[in-house]
Protein backbone atom coordinates (compact mmCIF):
# COMPACT_ATOMS: atom_id res chain seq x y z
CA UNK A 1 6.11 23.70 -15.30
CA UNK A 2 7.00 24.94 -11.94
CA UNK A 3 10.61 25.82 -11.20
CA UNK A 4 13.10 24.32 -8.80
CA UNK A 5 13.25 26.42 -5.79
CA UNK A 6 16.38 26.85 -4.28
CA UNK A 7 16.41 26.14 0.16
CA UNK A 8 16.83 29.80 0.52
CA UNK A 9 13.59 30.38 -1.70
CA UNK A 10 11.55 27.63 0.45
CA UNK A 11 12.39 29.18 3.27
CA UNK A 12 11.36 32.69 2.48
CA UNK A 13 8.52 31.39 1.10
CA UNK A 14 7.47 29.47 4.08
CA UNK A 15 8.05 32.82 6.68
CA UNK A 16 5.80 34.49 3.52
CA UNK A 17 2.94 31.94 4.51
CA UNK A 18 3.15 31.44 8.39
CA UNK A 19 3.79 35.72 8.66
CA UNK A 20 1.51 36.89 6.80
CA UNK A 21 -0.88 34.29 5.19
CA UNK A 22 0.31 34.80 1.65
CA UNK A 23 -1.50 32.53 -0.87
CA UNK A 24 0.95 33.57 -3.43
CA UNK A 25 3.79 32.24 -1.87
CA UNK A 26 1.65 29.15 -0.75
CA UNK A 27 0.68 28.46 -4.28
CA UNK A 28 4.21 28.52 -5.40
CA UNK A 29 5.73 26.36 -2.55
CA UNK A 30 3.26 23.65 -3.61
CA UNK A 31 3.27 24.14 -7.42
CA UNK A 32 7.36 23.64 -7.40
CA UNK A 33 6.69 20.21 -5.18
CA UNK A 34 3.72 18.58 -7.26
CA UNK A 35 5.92 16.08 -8.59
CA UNK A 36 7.28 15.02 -5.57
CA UNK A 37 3.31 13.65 -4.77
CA UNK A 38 4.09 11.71 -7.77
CA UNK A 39 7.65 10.24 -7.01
CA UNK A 40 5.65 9.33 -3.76
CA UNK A 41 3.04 7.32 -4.70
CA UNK A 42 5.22 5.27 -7.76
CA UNK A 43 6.62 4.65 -4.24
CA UNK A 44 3.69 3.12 -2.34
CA UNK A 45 4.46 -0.69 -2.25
CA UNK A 46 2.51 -2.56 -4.54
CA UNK A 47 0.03 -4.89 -1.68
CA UNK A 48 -1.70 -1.49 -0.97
CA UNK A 49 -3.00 -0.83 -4.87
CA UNK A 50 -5.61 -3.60 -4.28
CA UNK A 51 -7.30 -1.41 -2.33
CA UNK A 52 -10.12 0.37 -4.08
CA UNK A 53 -8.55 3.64 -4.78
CA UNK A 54 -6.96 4.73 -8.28
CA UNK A 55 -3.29 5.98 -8.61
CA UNK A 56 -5.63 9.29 -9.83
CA UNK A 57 -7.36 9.04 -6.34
CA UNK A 58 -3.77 8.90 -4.34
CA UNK A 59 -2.48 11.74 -6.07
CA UNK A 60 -5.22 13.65 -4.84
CA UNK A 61 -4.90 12.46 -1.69
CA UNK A 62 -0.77 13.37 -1.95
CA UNK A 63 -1.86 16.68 -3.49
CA UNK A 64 -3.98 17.18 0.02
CA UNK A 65 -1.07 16.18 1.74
CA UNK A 66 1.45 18.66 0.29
CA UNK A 67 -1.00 21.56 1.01
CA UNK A 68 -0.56 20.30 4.59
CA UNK A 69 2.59 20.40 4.63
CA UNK A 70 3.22 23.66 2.81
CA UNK A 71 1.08 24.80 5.72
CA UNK A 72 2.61 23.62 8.71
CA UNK A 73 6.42 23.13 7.15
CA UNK A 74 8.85 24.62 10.07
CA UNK A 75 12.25 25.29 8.29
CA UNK A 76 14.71 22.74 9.73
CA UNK A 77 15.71 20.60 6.52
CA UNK A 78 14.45 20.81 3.43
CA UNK A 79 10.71 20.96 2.42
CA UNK A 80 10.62 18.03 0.16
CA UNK A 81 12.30 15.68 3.26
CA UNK A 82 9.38 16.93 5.91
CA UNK A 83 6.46 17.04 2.85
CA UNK A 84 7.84 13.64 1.48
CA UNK A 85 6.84 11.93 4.91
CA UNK A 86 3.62 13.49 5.23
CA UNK A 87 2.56 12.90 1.83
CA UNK A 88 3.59 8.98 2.03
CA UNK A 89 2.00 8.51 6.12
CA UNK A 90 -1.60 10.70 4.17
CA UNK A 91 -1.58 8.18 0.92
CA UNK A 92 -0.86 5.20 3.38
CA UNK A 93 -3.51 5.87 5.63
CA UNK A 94 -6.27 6.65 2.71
CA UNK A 95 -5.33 3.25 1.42
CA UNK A 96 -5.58 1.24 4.94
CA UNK A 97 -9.22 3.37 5.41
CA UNK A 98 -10.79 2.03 2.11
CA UNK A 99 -8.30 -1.15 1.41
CA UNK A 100 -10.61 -3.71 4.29
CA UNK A 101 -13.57 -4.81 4.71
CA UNK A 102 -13.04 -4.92 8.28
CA UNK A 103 -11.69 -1.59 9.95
CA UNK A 104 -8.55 -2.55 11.27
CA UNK A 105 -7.33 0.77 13.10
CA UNK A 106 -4.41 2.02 11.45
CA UNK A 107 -1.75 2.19 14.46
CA UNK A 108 -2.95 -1.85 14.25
CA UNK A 109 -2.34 -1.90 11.14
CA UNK A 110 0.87 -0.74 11.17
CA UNK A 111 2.07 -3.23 13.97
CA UNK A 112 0.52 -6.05 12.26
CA UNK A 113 2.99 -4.99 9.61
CA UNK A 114 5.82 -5.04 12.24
CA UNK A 115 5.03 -8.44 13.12
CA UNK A 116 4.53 -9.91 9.23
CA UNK A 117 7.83 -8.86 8.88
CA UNK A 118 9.82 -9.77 11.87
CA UNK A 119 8.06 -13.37 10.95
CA UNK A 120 9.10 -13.32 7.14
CA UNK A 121 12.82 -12.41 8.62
CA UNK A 122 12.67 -15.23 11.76
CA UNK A 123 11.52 -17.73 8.70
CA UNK A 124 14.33 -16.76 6.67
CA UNK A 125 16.81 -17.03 9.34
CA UNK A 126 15.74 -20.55 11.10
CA UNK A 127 14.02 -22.40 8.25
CA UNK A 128 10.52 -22.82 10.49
CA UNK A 129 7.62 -20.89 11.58
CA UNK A 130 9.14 -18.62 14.12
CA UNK A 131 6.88 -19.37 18.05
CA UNK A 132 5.16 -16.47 19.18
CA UNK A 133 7.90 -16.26 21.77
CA UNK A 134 10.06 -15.42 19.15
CA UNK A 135 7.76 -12.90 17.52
CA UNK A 136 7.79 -11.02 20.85
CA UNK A 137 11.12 -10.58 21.45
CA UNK A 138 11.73 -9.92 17.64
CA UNK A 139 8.98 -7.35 17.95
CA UNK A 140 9.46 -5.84 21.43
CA UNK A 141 5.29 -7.07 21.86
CA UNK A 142 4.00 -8.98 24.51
CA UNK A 143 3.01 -12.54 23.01
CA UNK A 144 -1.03 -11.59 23.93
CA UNK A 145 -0.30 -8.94 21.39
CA UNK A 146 0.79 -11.48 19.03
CA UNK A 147 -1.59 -13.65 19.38
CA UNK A 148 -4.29 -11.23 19.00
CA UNK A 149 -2.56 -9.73 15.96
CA UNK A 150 -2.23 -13.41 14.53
CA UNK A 151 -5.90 -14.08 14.99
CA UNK A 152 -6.74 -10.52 13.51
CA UNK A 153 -4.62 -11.35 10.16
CA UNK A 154 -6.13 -14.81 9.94
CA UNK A 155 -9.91 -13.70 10.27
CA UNK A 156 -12.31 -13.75 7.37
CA UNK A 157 -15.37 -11.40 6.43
CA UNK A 158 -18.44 -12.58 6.92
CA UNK A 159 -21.66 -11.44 5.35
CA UNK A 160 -24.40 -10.04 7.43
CA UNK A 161 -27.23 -11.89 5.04
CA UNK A 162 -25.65 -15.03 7.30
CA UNK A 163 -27.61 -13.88 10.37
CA UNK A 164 -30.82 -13.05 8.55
CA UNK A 165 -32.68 -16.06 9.31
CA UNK A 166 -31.76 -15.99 13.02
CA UNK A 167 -34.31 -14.10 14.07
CA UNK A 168 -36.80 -15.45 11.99
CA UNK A 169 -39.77 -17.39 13.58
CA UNK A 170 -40.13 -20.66 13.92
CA UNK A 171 -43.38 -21.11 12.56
CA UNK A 172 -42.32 -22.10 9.32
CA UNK A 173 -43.12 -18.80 7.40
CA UNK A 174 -40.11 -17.35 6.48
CA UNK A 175 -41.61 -14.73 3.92
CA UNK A 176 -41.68 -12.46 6.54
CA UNK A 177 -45.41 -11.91 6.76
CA UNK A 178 -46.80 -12.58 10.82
């Protein structure tokens, strides 16, 4: 078990890596914090585990995460507060990249999100189905942007085996033998 490092130790340890490139100090910085990939994704809400990945495969995906951040980490507050957001935006994003069927991109995504809740919130609050008028000015989005978000959250995959016998010929064979 790693031990707690004090801000004074992180710090050192941090000028250790970006000075001189010391793997020692890089290995410790991240071995002190590998429970804080763990705290993070008990953290990720619970809509995003449907996606195909494991707790096992988040952790890995935090664990990538911290090394990032034990790499780039500029000493202005504490290590776990800047590793802590990178970890949770790295673990988010592998879940939005495998969760759909559809790539939605993830800046989308994320104001799609925005919008859900502003509606959830305007439902609460007048006892109706908010307009898109008042998503927009909930949101700060122009109602084309709600609209096109609605029509994005309310579309369903399709398979491509649909389409196969389009461009079939008419001739009545359909084995497709000519």
């Amino acid at each position: 078990m790693a031990k707690l490092l004090t801000a004074d130790e992180e710090i050192e340890l941090a000028r250790r890596i970006h000075e001189h490139g010391d793997e020692d100090a890089f290995e410790t910085l991240v071995l002190a914090n590998l429970g804080l990939v763990v705290f993070v994704v008990q953290k990720v809400p619970a809509w995003s585990l449907e996606s195909c990945l494991t707790r096992e495969d988040l952790i890995q995906e935090g664990n990538l995460a911290l090394m990032h951040a034990a790499r780039t980490w500029r000493p202005k507050s504490r290590f776990a507060s800047y590793a802590r957001k990178i970890i949770y935006g790295h673990v988010m994003r592998a879940v939005e990249n495998t969760g759909l069927m559809i790539h939605v991109p993830v800046p989308v995504q994320e104001q799609i999100r925005k919008m859900k809740k502003a509606e959830t919130l305007l439902m609460q609050s007048l006892g109706r189905e908010p307009t898109t008028t008042e998503l927009a000015t909930k949101t700060g989005f122009c109602e084309e942007k709600i609209k096109e978000y609605i029509i994005i959250t309310q579309r369903q995959p399709v398979s491509l085996d649909v389409y196969a016998n389009d461009n079939l010929p008419d001739d009545g064979d359909h084995n497709g033998s000519e």
